[in-house]
C-alpha atoms as a PDB file:
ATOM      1  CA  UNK A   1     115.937  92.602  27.389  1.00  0.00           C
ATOM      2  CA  UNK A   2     119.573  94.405  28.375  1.00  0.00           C
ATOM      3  CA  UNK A   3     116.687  97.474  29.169  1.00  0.00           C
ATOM      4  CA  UNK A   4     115.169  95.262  31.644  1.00  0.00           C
ATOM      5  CA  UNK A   5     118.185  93.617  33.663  1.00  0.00           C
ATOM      6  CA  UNK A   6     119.298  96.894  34.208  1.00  0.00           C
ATOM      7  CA  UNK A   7     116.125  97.726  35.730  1.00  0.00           C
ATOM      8  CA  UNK A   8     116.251  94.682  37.974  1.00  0.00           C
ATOM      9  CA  UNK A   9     120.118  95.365  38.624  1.00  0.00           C
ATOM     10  CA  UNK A  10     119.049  98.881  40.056  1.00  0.00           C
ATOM     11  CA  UNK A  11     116.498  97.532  41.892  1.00  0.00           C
ATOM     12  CA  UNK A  12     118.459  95.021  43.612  1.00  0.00           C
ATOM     13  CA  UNK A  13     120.973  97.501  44.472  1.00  0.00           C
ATOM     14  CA  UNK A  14     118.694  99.959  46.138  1.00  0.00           C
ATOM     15  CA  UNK A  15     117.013  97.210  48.424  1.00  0.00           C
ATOM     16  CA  UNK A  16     120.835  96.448  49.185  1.00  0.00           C
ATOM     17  CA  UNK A  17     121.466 100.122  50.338  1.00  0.00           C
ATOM     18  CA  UNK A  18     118.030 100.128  52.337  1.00  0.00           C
ATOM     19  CA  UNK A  19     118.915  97.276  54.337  1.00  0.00           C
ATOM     20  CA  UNK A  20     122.371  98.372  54.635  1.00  0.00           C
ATOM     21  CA  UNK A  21     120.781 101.640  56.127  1.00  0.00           C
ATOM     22  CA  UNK A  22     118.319 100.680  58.401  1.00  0.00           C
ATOM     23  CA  UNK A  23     121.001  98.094  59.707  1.00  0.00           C
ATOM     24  CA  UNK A  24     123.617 100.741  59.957  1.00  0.00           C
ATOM     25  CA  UNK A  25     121.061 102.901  62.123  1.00  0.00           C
ATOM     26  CA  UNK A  26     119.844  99.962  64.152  1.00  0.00           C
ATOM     27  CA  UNK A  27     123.004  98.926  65.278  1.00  0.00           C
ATOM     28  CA  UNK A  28     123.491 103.359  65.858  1.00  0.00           C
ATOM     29  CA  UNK A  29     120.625 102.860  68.119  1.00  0.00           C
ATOM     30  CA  UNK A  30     121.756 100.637  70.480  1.00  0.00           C
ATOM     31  CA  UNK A  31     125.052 101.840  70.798  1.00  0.00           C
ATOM     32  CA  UNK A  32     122.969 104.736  72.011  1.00  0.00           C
ATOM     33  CA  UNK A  33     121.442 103.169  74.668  1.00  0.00           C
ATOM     34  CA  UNK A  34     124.556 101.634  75.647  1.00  0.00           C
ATOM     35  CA  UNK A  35     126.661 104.649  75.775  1.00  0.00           C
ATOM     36  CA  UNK A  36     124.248 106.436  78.107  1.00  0.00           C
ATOM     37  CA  UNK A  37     123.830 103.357  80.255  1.00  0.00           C
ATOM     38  CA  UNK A  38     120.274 102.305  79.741  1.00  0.00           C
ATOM     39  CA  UNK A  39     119.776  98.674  79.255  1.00  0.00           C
ATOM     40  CA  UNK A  40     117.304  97.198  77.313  1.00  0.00           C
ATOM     41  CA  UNK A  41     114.046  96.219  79.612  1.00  0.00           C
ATOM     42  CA  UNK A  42     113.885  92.907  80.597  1.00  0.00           C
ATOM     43  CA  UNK A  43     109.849  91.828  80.394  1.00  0.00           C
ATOM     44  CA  UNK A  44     110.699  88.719  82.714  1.00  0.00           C
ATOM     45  CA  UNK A  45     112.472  90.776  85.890  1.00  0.00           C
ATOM     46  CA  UNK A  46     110.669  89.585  89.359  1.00  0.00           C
ATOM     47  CA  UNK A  47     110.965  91.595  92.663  1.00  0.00           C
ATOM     48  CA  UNK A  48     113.902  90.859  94.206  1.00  0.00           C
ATOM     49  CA  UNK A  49     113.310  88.729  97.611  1.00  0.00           C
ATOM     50  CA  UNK A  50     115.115  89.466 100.916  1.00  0.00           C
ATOM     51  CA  UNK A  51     115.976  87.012 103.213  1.00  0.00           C
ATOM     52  CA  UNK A  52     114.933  86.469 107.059  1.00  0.00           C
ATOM     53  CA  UNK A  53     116.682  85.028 109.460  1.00  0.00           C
ATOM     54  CA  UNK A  54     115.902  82.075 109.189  1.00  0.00           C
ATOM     55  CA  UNK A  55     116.321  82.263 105.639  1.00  0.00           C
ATOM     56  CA  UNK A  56     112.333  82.087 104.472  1.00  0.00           C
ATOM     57  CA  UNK A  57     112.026  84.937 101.779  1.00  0.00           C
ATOM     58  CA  UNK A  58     110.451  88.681 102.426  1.00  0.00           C
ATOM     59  CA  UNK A  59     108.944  90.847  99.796  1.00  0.00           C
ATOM     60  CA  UNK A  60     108.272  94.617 101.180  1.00  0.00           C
ATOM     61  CA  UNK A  61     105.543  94.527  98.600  1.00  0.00           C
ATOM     62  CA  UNK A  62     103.874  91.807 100.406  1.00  0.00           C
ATOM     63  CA  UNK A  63     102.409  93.398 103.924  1.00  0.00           C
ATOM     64  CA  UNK A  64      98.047  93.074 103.855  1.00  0.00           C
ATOM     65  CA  UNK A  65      97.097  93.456 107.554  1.00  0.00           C
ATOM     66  CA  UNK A  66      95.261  89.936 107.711  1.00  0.00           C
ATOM     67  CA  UNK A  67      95.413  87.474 110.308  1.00  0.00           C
ATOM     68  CA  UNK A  68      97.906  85.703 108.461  1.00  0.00           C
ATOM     69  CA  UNK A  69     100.553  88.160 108.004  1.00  0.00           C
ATOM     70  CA  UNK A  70      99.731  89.397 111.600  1.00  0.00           C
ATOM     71  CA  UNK A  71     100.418  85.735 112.896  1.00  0.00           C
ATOM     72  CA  UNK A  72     104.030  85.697 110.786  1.00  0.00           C
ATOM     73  CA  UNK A  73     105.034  88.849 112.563  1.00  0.00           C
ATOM     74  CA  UNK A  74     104.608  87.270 116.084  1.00  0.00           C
ATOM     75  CA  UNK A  75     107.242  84.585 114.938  1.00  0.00           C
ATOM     76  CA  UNK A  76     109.802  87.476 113.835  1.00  0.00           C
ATOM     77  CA  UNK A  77     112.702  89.434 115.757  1.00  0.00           C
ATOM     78  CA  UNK A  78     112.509  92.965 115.515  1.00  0.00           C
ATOM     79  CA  UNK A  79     114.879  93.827 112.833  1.00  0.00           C
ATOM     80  CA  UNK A  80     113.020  91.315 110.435  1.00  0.00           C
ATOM     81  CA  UNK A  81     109.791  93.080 111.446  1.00  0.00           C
ATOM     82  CA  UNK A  82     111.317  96.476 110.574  1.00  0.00           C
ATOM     83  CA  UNK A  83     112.423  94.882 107.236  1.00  0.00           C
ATOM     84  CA  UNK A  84     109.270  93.641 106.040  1.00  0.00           C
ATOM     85  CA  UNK A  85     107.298  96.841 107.282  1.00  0.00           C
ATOM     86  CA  UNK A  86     109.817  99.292 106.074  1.00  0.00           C
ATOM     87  CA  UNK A  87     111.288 102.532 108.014  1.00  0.00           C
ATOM     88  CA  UNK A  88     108.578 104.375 107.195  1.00  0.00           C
ATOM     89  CA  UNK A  89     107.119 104.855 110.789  1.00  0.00           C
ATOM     90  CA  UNK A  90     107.343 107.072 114.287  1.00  0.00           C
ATOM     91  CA  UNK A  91     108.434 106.371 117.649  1.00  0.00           C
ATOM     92  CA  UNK A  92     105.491 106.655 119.982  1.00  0.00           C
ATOM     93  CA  UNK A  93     105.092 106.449 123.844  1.00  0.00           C
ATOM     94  CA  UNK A  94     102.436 103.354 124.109  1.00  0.00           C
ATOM     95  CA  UNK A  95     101.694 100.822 127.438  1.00  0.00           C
ATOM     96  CA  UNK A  96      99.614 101.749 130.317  1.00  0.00           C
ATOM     97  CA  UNK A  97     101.872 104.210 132.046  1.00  0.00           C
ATOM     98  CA  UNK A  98     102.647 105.196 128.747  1.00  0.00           C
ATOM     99  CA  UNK A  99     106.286 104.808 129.246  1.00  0.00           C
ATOM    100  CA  UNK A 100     107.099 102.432 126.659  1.00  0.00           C
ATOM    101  CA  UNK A 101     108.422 102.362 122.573  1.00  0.00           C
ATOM    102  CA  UNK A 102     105.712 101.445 119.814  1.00  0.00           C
ATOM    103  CA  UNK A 103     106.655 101.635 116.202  1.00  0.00           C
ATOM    104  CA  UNK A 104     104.055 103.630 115.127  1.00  0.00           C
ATOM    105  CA  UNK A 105     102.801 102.174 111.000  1.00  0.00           C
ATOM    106  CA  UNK A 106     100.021 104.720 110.013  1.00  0.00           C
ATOM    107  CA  UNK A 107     100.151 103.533 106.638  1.00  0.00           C
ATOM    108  CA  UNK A 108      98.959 100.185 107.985  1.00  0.00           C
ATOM    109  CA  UNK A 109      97.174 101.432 110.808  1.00  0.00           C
ATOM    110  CA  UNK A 110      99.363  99.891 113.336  1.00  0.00           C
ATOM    111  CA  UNK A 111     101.288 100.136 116.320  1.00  0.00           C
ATOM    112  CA  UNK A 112     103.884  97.699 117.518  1.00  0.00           C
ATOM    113  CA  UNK A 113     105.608  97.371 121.062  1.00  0.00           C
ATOM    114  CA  UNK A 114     107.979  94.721 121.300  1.00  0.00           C
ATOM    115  CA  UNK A 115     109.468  93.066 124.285  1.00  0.00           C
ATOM    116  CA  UNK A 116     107.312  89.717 125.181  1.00  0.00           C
ATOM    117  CA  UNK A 117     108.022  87.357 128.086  1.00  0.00           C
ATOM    118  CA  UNK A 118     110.924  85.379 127.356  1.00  0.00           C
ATOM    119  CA  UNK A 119     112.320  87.799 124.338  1.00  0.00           C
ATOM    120  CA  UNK A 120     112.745  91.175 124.269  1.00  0.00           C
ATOM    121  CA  UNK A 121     113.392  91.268 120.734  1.00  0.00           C
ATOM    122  CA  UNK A 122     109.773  89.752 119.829  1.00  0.00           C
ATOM    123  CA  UNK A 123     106.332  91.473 119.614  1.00  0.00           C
ATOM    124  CA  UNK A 124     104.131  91.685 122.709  1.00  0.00           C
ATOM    125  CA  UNK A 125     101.180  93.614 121.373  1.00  0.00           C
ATOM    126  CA  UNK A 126     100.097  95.464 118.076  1.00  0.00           C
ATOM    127  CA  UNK A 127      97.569  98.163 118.905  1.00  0.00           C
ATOM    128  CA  UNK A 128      95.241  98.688 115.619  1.00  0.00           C
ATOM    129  CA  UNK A 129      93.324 101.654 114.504  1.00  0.00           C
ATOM    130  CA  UNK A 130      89.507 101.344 112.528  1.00  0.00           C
ATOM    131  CA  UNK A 131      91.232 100.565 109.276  1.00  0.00           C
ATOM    132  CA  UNK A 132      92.562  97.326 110.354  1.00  0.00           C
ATOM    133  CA  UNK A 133      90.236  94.354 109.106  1.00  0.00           C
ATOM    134  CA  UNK A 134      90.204  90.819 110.550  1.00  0.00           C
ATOM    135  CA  UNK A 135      88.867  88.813 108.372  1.00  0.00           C
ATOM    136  CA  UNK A 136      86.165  91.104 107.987  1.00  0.00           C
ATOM    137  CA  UNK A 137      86.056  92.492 111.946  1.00  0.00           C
ATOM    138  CA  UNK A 138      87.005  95.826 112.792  1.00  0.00           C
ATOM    139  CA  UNK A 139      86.609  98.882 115.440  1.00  0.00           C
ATOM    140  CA  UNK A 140      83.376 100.191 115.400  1.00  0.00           C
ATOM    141  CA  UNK A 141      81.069  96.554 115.169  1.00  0.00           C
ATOM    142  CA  UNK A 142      79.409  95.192 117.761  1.00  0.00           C
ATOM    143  CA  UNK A 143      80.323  91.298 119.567  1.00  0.00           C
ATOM    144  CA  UNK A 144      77.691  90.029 117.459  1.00  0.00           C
ATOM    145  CA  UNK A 145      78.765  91.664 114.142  1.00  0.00           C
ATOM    146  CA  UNK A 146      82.382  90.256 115.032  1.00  0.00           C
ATOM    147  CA  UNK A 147      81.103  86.932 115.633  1.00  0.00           C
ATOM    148  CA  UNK A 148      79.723  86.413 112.476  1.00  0.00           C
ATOM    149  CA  UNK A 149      83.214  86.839 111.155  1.00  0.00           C
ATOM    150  CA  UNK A 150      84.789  84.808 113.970  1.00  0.00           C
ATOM    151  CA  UNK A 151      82.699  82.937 115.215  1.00  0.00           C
ATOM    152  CA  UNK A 152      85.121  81.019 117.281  1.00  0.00           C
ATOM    153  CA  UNK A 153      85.232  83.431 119.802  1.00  0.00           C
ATOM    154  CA  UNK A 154      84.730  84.461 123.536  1.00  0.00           C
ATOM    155  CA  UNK A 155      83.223  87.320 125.470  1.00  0.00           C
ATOM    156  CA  UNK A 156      83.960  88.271 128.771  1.00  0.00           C
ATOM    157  CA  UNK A 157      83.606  90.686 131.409  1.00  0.00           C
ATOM    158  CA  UNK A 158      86.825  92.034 132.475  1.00  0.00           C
ATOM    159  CA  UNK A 159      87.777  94.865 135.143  1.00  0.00           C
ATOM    160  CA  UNK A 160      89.040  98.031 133.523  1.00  0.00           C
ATOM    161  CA  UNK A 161      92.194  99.040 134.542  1.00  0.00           C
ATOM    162  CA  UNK A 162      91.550 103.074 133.881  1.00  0.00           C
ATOM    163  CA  UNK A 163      88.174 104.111 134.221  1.00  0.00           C
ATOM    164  CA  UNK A 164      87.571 104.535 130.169  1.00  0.00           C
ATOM    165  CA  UNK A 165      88.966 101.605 129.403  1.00  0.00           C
ATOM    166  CA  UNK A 166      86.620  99.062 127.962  1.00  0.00           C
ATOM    167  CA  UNK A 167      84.541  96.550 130.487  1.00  0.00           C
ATOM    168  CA  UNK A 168      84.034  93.843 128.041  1.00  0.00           C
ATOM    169  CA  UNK A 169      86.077  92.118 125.559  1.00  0.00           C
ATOM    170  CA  UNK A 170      85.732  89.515 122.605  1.00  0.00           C
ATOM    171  CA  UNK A 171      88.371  87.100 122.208  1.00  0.00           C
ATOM    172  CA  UNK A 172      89.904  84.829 119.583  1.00  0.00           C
ATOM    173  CA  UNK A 173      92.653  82.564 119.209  1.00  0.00           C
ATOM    174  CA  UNK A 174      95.021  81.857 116.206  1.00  0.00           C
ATOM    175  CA  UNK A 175      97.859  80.120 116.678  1.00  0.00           C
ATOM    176  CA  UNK A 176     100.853  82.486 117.880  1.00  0.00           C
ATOM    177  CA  UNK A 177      98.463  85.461 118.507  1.00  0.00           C
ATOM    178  CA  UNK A 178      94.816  86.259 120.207  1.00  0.00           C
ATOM    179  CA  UNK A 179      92.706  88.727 118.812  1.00  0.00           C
ATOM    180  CA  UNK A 180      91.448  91.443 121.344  1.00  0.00           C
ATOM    181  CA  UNK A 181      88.427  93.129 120.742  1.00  0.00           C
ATOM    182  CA  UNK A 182      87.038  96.005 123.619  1.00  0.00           C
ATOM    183  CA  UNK A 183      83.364  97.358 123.961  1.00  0.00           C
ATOM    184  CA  UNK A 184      82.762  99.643 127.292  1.00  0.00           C
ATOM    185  CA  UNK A 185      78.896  98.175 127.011  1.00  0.00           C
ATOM    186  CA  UNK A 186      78.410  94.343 125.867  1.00  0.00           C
ATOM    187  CA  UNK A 187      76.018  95.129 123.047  1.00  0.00           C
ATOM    188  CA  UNK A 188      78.148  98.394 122.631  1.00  0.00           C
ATOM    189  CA  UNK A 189      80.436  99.242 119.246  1.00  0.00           C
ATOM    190  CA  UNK A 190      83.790  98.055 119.854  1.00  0.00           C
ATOM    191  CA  UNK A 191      86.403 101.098 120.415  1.00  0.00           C
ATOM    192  CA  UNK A 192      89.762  99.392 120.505  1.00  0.00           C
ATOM    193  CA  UNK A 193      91.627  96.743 118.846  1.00  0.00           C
ATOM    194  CA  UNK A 194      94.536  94.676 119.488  1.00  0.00           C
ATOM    195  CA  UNK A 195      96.608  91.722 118.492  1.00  0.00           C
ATOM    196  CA  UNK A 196      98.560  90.111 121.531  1.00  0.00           C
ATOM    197  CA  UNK A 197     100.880  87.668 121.692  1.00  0.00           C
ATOM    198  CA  UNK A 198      99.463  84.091 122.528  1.00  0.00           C
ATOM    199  CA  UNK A 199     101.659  83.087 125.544  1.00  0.00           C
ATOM    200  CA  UNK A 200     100.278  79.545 125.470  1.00  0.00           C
ATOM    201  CA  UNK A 201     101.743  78.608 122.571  1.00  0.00           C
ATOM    202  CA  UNK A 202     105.512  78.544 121.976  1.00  0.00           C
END
């Protein structure tokens, strides 16, 4: 009987010192971490938000080039534009005498020239390249290919102002912006794209 308390009393003891141990290294573990400045990872952390002006939130992350987000930057000043797009772009001569500043995105296929009537600070026009897709519309369709993707929209005849410039153009309206489509024949691919500012709405 004494033979087998002392075999439980030994036991005991050794589960004691095992615990002790493991605790003892545990604890030596994260004194570790602490020492060298890494924190544990927190599994809940969220993107941190930045703020506009007018105090609606901003996430970098967050840029598609659809007509939404194209219609928010219309309603921005330039330095919120900047924030959302990032500094990752190139100063470019754009506008018809080519004597003008575009922002120049080609990550997002995009060009932006501010100064509109009114507010200098605000984009006039966003010139797109073929990777830009509205709502399914992009450089290279035809009017009736675009149509079927917005169908609310308008073709007209218009007078080039250089002589490559394109003779016809699709239209469409949405809210704070108009969505400029140009063909040089009116069954012709499309071969430019831009996003202007929609004056008749303030």
């Amino acid at each position: 009987m004494y033979h087998r308390l002392g075999v439980v009393f030994i036991s005991l003891m050794l589960i004691l010192i095992f615990i002790s141990c493991g605790t003892e290294k545990l604890i030596n573990e994260v004194n570790s971490l602490a020492t060298n400045g890494i924190e544990p990872e927190d599994n809940n952390s969220i993107p941190i938000k930045e703020a506009n002006k007018d105090g609606s939130k901003i996430n970098k992350n967050e840029f598609y080039q659809d007509i939404e987000n194209f219609n928010k930057l219309f309603s921005m000043p330039s330095a919120d534009v900047i924030n959302w797009l990032g500094d990752d772009y190139r100063i470019v001569l754009v506008g018809i005498e080519y004597d003008e500043e575009g922002y120049q995105y080609e990550q997002y296929g995009i060009t932006i020239r501010f100064g509109s009537i009114g507010n200098s600070d605000a984009i006039n026009v966003i010139y797109c390249s073929d990777i830009v897709d509205i709502c399914g519309a992009r450089i290279g369709m035809t009017f009736s290919q675009i149509l079927d993707y917005l169908p609310e929209s308008e073709v007209f005849e218009i007078r080039p102002i250089e002589p490559d410039d394109p003779t016809f153009a699709l239209i469409h309206e949405y809210e704070k912006i108009i969505i400029w489509f140009g063909a040089s024949e009116e069954n012709g691919k499309t071969t430019k794209l831009e996003i202007r500012r929609n004056n008749r709405i303030r």
